[in-house]
C-alpha atoms as a PDB file:
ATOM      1  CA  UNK A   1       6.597   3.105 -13.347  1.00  0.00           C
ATOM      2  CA  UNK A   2       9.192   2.963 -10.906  1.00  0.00           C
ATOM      3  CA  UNK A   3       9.807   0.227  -8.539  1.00  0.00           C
ATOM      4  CA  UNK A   4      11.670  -0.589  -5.265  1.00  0.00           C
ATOM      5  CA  UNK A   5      12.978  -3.889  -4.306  1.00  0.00           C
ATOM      6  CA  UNK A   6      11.679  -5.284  -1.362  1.00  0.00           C
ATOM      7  CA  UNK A   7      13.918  -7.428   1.514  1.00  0.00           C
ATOM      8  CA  UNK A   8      12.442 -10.499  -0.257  1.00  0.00           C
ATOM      9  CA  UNK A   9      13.789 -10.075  -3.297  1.00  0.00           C
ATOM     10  CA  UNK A  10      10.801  -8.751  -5.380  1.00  0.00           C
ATOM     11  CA  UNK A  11      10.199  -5.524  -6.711  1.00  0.00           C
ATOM     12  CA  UNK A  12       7.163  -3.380  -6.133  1.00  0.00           C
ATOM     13  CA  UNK A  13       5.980  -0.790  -7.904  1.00  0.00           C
ATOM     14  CA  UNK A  14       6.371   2.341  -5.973  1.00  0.00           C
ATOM     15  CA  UNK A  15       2.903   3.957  -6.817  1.00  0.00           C
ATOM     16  CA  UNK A  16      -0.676   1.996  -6.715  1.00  0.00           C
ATOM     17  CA  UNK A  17      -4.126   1.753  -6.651  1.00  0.00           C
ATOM     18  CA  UNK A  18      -5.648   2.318  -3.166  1.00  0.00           C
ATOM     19  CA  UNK A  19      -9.280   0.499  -3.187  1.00  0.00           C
ATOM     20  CA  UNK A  20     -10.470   0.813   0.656  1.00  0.00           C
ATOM     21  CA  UNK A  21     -14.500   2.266   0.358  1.00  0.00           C
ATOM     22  CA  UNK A  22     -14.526   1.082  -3.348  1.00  0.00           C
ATOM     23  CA  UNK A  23     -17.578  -1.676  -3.638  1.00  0.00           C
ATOM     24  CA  UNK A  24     -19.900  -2.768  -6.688  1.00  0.00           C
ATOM     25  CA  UNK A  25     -19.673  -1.707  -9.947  1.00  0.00           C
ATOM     26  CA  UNK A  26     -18.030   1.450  -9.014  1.00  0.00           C
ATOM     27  CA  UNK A  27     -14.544  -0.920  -7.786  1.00  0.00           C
ATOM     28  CA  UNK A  28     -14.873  -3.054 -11.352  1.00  0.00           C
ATOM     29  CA  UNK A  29     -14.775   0.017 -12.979  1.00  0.00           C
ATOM     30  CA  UNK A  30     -12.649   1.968 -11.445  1.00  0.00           C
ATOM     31  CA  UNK A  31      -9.924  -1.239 -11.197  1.00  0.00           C
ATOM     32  CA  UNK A  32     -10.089  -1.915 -14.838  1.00  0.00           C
ATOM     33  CA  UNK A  33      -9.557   2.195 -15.939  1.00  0.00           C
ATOM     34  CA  UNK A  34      -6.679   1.948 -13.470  1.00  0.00           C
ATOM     35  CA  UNK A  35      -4.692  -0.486 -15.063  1.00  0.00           C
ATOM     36  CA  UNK A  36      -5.462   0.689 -18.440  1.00  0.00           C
ATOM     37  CA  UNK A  37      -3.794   3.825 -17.335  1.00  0.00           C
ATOM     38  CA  UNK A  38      -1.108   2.301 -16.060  1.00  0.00           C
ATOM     39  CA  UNK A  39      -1.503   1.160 -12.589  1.00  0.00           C
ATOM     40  CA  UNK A  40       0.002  -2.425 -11.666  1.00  0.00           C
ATOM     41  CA  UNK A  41      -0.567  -2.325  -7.947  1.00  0.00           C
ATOM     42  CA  UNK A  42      -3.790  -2.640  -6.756  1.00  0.00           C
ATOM     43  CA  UNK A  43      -4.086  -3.125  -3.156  1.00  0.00           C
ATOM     44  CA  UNK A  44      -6.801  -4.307  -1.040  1.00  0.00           C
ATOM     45  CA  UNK A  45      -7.473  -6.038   2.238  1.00  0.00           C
ATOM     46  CA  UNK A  46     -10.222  -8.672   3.667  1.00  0.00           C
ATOM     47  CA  UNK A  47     -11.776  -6.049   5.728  1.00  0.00           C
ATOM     48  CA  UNK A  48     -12.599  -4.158   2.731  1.00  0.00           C
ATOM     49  CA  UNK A  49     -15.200  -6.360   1.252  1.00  0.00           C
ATOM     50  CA  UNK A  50     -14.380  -6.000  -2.434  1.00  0.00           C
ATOM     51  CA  UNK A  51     -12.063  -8.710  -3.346  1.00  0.00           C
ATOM     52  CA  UNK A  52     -14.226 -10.330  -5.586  1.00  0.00           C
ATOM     53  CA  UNK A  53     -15.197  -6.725  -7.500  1.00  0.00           C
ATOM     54  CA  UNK A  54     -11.336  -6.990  -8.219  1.00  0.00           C
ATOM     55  CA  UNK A  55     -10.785 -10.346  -9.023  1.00  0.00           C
ATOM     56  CA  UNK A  56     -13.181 -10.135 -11.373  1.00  0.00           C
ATOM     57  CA  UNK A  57     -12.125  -6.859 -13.014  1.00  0.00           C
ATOM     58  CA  UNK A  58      -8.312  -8.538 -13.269  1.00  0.00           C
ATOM     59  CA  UNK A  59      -9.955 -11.719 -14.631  1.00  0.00           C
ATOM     60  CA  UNK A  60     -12.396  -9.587 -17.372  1.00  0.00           C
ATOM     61  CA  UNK A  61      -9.052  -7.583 -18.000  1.00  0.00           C
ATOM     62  CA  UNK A  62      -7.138 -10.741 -19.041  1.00  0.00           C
ATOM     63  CA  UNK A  63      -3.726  -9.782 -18.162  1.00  0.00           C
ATOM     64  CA  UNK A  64      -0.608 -12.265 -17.498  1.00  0.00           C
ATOM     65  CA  UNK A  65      -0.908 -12.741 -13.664  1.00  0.00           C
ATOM     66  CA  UNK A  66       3.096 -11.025 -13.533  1.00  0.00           C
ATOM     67  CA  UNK A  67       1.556  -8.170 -14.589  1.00  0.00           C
ATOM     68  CA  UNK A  68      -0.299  -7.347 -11.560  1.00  0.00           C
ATOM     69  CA  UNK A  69       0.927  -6.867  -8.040  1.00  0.00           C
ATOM     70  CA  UNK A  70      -1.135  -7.410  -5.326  1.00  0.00           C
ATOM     71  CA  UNK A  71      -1.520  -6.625  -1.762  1.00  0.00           C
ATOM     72  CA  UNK A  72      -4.156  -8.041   0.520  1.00  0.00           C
ATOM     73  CA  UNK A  73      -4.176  -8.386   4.352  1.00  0.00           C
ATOM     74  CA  UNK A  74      -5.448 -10.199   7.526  1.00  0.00           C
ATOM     75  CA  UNK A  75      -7.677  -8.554   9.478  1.00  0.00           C
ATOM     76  CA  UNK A  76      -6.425  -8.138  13.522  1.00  0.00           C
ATOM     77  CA  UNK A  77      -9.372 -10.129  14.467  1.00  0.00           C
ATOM     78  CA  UNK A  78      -7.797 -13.185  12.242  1.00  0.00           C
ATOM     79  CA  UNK A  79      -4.745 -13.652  13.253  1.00  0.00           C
ATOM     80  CA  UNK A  80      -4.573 -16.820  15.480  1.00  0.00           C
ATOM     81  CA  UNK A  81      -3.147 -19.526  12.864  1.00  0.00           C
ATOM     82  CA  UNK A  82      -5.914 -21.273  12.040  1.00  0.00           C
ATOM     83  CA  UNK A  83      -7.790 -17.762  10.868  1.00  0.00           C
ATOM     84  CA  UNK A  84      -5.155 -16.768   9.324  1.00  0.00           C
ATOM     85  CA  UNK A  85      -5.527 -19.662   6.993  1.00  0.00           C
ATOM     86  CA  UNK A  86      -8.945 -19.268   6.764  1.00  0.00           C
ATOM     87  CA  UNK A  87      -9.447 -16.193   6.063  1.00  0.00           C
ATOM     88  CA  UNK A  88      -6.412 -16.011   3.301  1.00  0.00           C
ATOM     89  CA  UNK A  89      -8.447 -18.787   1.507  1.00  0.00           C
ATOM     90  CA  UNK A  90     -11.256 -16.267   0.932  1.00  0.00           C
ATOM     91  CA  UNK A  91      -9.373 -13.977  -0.176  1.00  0.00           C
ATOM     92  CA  UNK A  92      -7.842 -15.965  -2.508  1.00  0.00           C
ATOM     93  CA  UNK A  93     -11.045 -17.132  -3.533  1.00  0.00           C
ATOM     94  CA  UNK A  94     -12.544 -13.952  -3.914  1.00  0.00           C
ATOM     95  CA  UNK A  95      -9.641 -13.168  -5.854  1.00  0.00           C
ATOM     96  CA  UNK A  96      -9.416 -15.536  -8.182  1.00  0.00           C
ATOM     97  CA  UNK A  97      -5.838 -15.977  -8.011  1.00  0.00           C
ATOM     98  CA  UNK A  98      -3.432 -18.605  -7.085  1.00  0.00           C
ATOM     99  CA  UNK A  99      -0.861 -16.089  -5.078  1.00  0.00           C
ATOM    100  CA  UNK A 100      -0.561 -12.519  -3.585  1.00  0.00           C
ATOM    101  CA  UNK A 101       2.406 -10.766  -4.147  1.00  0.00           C
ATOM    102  CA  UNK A 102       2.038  -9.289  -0.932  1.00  0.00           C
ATOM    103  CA  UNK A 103       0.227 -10.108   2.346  1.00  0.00           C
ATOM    104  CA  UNK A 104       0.229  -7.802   5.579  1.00  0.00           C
ATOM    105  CA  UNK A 105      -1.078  -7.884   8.818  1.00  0.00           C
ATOM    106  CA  UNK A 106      -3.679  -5.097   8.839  1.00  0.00           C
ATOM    107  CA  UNK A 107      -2.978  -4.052  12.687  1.00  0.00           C
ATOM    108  CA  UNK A 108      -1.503  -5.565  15.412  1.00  0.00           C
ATOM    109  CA  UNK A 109      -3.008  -8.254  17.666  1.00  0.00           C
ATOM    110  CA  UNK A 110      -6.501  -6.347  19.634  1.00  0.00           C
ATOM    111  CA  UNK A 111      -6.862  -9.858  21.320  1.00  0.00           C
ATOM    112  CA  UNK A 112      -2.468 -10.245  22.749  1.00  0.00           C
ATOM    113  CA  UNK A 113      -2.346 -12.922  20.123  1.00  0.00           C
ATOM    114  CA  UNK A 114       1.570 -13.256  19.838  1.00  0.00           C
ATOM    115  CA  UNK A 115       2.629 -12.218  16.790  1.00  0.00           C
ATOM    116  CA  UNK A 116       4.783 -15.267  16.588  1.00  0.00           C
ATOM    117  CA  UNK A 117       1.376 -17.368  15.405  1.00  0.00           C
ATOM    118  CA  UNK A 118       0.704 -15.239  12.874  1.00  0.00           C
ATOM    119  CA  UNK A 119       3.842 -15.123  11.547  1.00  0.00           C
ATOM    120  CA  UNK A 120       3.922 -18.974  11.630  1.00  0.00           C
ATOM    121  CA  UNK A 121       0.778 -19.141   9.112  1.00  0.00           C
ATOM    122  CA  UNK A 122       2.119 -16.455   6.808  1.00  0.00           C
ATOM    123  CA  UNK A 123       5.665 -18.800   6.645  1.00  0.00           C
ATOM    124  CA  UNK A 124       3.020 -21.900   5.526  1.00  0.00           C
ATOM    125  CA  UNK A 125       1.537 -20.174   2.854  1.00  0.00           C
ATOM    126  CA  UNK A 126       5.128 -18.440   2.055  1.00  0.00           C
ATOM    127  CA  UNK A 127       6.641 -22.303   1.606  1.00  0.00           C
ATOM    128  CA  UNK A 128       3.471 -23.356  -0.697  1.00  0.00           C
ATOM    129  CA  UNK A 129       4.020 -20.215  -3.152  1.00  0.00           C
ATOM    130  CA  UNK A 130       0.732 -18.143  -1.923  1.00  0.00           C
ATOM    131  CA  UNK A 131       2.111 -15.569  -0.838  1.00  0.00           C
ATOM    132  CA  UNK A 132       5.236 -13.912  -2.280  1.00  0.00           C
ATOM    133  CA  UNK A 133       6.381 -11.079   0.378  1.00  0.00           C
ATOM    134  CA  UNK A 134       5.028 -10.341   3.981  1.00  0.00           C
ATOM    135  CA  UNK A 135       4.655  -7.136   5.934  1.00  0.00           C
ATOM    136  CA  UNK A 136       2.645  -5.434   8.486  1.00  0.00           C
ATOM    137  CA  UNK A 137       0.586  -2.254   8.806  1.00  0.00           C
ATOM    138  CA  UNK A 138      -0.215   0.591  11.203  1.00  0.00           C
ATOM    139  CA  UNK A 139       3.057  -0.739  13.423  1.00  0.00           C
ATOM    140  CA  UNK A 140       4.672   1.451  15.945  1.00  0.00           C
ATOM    141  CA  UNK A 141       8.213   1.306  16.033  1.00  0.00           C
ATOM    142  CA  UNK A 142       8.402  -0.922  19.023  1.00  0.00           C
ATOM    143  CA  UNK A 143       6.142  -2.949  17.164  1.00  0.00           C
ATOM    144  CA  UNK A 144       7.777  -3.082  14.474  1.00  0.00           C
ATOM    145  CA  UNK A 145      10.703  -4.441  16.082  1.00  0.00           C
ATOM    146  CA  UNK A 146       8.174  -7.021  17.977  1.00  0.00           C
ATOM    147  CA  UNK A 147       7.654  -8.410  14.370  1.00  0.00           C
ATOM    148  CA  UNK A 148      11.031  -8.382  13.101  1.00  0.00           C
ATOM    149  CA  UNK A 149      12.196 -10.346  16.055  1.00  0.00           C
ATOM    150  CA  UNK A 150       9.189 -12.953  15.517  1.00  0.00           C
ATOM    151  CA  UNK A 151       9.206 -13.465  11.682  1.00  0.00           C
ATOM    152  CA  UNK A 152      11.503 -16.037  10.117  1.00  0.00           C
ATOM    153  CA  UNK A 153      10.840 -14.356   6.910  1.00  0.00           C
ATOM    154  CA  UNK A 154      11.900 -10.415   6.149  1.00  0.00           C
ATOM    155  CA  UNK A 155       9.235  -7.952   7.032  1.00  0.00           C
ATOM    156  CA  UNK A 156       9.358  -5.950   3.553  1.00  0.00           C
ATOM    157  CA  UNK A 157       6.591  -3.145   4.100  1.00  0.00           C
ATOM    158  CA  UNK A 158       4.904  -1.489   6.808  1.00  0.00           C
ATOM    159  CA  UNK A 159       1.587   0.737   5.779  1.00  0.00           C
ATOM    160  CA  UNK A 160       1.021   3.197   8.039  1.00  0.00           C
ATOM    161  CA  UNK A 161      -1.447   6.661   6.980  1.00  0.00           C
ATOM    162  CA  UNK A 162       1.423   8.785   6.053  1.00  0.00           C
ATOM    163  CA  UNK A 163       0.924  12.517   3.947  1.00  0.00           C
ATOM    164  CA  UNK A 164       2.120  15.815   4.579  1.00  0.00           C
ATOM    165  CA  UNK A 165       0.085  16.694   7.737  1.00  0.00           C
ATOM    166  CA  UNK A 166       0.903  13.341   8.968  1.00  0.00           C
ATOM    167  CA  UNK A 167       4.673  13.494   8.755  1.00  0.00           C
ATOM    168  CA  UNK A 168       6.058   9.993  10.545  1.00  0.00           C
ATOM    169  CA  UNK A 169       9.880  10.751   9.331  1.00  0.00           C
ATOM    170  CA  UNK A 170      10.982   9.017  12.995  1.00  0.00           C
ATOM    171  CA  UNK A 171       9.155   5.763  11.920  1.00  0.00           C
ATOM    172  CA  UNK A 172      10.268   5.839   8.210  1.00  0.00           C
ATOM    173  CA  UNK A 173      13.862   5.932   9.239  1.00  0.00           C
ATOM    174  CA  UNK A 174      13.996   3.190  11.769  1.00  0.00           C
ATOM    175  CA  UNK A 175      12.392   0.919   8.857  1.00  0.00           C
ATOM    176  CA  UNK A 176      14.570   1.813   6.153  1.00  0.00           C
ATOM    177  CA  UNK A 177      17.321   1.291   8.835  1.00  0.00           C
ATOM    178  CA  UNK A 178      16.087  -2.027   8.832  1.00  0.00           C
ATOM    179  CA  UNK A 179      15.304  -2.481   5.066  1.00  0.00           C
ATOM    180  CA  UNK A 180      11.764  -2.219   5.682  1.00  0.00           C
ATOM    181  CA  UNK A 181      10.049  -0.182   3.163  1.00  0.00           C
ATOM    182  CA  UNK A 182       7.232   2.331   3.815  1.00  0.00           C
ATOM    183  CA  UNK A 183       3.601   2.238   2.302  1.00  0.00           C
ATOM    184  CA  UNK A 184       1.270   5.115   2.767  1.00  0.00           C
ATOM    185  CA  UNK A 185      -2.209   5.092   2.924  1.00  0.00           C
ATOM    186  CA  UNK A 186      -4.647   7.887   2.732  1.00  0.00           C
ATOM    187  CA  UNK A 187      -1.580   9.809   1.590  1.00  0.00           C
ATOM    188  CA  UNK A 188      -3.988  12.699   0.452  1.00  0.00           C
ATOM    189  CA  UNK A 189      -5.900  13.101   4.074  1.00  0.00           C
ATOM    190  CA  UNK A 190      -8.598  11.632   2.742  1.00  0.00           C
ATOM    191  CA  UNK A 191      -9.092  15.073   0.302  1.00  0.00           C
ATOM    192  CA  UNK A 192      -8.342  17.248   2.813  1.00  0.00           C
ATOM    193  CA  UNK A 193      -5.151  18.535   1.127  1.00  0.00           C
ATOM    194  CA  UNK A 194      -6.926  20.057  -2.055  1.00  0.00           C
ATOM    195  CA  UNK A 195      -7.345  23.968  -0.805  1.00  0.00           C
ATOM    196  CA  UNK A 196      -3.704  23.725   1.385  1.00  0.00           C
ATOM    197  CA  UNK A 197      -1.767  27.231   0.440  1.00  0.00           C
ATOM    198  CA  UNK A 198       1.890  25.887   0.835  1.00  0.00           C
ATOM    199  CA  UNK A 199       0.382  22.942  -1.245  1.00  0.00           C
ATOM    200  CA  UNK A 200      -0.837  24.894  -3.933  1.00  0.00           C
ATOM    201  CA  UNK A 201       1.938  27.720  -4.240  1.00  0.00           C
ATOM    202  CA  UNK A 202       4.225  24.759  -4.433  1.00  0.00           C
ATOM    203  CA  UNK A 203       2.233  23.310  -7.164  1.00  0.00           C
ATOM    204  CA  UNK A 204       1.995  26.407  -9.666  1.00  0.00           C
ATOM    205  CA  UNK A 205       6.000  26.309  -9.734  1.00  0.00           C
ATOM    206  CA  UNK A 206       5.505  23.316 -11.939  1.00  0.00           C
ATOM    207  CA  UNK A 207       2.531  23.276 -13.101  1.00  0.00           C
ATOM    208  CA  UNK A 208       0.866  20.701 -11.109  1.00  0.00           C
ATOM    209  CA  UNK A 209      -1.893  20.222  -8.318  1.00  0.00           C
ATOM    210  CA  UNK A 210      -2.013  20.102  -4.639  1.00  0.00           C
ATOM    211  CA  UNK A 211      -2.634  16.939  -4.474  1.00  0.00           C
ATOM    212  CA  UNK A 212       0.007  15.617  -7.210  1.00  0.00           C
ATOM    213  CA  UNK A 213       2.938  17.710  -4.929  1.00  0.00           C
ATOM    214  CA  UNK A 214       1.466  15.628  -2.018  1.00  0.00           C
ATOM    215  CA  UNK A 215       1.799  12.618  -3.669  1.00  0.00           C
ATOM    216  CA  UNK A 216       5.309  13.842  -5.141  1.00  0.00           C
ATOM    217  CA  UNK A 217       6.411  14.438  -1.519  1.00  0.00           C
ATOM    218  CA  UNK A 218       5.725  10.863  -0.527  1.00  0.00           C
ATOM    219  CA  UNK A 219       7.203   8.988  -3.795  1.00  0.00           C
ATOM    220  CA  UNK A 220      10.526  10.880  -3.476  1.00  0.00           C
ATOM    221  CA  UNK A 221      11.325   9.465  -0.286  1.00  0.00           C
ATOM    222  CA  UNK A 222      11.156   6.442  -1.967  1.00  0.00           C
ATOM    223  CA  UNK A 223       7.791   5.594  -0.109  1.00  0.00           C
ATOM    224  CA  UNK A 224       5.478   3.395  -1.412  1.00  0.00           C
ATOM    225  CA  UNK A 225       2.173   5.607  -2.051  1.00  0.00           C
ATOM    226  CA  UNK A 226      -1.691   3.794  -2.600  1.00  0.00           C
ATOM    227  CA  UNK A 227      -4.202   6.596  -3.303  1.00  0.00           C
ATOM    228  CA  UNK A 228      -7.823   5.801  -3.592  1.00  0.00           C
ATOM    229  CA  UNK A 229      -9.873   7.535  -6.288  1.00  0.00           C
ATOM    230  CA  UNK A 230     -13.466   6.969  -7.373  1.00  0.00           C
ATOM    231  CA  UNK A 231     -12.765   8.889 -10.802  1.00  0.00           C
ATOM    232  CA  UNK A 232     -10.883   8.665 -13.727  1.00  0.00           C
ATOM    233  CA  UNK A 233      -9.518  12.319 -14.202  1.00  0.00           C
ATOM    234  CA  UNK A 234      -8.293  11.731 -10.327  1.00  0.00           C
ATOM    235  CA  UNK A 235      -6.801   8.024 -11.146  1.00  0.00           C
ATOM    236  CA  UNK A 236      -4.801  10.264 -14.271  1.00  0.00           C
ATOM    237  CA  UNK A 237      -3.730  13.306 -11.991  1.00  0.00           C
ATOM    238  CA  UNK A 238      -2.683  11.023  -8.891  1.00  0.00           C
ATOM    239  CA  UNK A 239      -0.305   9.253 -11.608  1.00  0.00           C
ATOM    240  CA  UNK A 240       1.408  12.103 -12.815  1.00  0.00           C
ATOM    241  CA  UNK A 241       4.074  12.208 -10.159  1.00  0.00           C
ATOM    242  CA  UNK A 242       6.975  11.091 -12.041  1.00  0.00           C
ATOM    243  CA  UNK A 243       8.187  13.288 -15.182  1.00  0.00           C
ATOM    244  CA  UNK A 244       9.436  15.936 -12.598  1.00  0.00           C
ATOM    245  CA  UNK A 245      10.811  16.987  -9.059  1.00  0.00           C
ATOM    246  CA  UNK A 246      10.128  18.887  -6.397  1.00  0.00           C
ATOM    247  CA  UNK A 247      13.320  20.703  -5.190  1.00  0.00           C
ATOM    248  CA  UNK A 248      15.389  20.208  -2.058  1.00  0.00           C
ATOM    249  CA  UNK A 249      13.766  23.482  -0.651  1.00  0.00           C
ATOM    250  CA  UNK A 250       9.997  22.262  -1.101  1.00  0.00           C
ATOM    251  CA  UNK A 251      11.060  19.267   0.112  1.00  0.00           C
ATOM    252  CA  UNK A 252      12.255  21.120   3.728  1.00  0.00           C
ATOM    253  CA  UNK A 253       9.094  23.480   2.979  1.00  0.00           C
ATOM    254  CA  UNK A 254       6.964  20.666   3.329  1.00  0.00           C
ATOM    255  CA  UNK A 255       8.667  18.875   5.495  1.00  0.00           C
ATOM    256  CA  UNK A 256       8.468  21.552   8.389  1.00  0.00           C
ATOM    257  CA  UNK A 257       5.900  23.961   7.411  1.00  0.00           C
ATOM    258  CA  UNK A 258       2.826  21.528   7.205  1.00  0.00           C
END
């Protein structure tokens, strides 16, 4: 598995385990055939409602904690300080861990809470080892700067939905200008990428699926890609994105013809 290094120092593994929708029996599951795969980032979020499915697949999995990187986030109803804290104490909870690799904001401020506060709880729980990295997801660019400006600590990661027919190259480069790595979400369109022709011609030049040249597209740049799958032949295709390349024409292909 490849990995990138983040602003703070720690690596991430460039490919994960998406589990927004996944609930019950169906996330345990799923979590646990992940990692025996190969998957070591899982990442999840308050809002989702399954931290505790995962917790206790990682805990019935019995892994060294290092083994495992994870990614929650604070919901943009949370994010005065005192919610913040709150609400990262559940999720710790649910979690059944001591730390998160990795905590983001999940979208900016809907109630004009400065950004400043919320960056102020994430520093307390940075200082007593909770939380290892910080970031933020779906920023703009100008709020992306906002954050920057307000955060003591680096801003490693911002997830925004990012895939072919979602192409936010402007974004991307003004955060890797600014050592900010970017995570995509939904990087399939939610499925809607299966039947694409350019997809799919591109795909039988190397013997792979639509969706795996999607994915390929994304992890190339060096972006950080989290697909969700309720299956385990999916969870096996989705990972086989790193043995080969696509070339600098598919790239450009994909990159303007999508």
């Amino acid at each position: 598995m490849k990995h990138l290094t983040l602003a703070s120092g720690h690596e991430i593994p460039i490919f994960g385990l998406g589990t927004w929708q996944l609930k019950g029996r169906q996330c345990r599951r799923i979590v646990k055939e992940a990692v025996a795969l190969g998957y070591t980032h899982i990442d999840t979020a308050w809002m989702y409602q399954n931290q505790r499915e995962i917790g206790k697949a990682l805990g019935d999995i019995l892994m060294d904690r290092e083994e495992i990187f994870l990614t929650t986030k604070i919901w943009g109803t949370h994010l005065r300080y005192a919610d913040v804290l709150a609400q990262f104490e559940e999720c710790l909870n649910d979690l059944q861990m001591d730390y998160v690799d990795l905590l983001l904001i999940h979208h900016p401020s809907r109630d004009s809470v400065p950004v400043t506060e919320t960056f102020e709880a994430f520093q307390k729980l940075y200082e007593a080892g909770q939380v290892k990295s910080i970031g933020i997801s779906n920023f703009s660019i100008a709020q992306v700067e906002e954050a920057c400006e307000a955060s003591e600590l680096p801003i490693c990661t911002n997830q925004v939905e990012y895939h072919v027919r979602n192409n936010r190259s402007e974004l991307r480069d003004y955060c890797h200008a600014r050592g900010i790595v970017m995570t995509a979400h939904r990087p399939l369109a939610v499925g809607d990428l299966a039947g694409d022709a350019v997809l799919r011609g591109i795909g039988e030049n190397h013997g792979k699926t639509a969706a795996q040249v999607a994915l390929r597209w994304l992890v190339q740049q060096n972006i950080i890609t989290i697909p969700k799958s309720g299956s385990v032949p999916h969870l096996r295709e989705n990972l086989d994105v790193f043995e080969w390349q696509l070339t600098d024409e598919e790239m450009h292909r994909l990159d303007t013809e999508m």
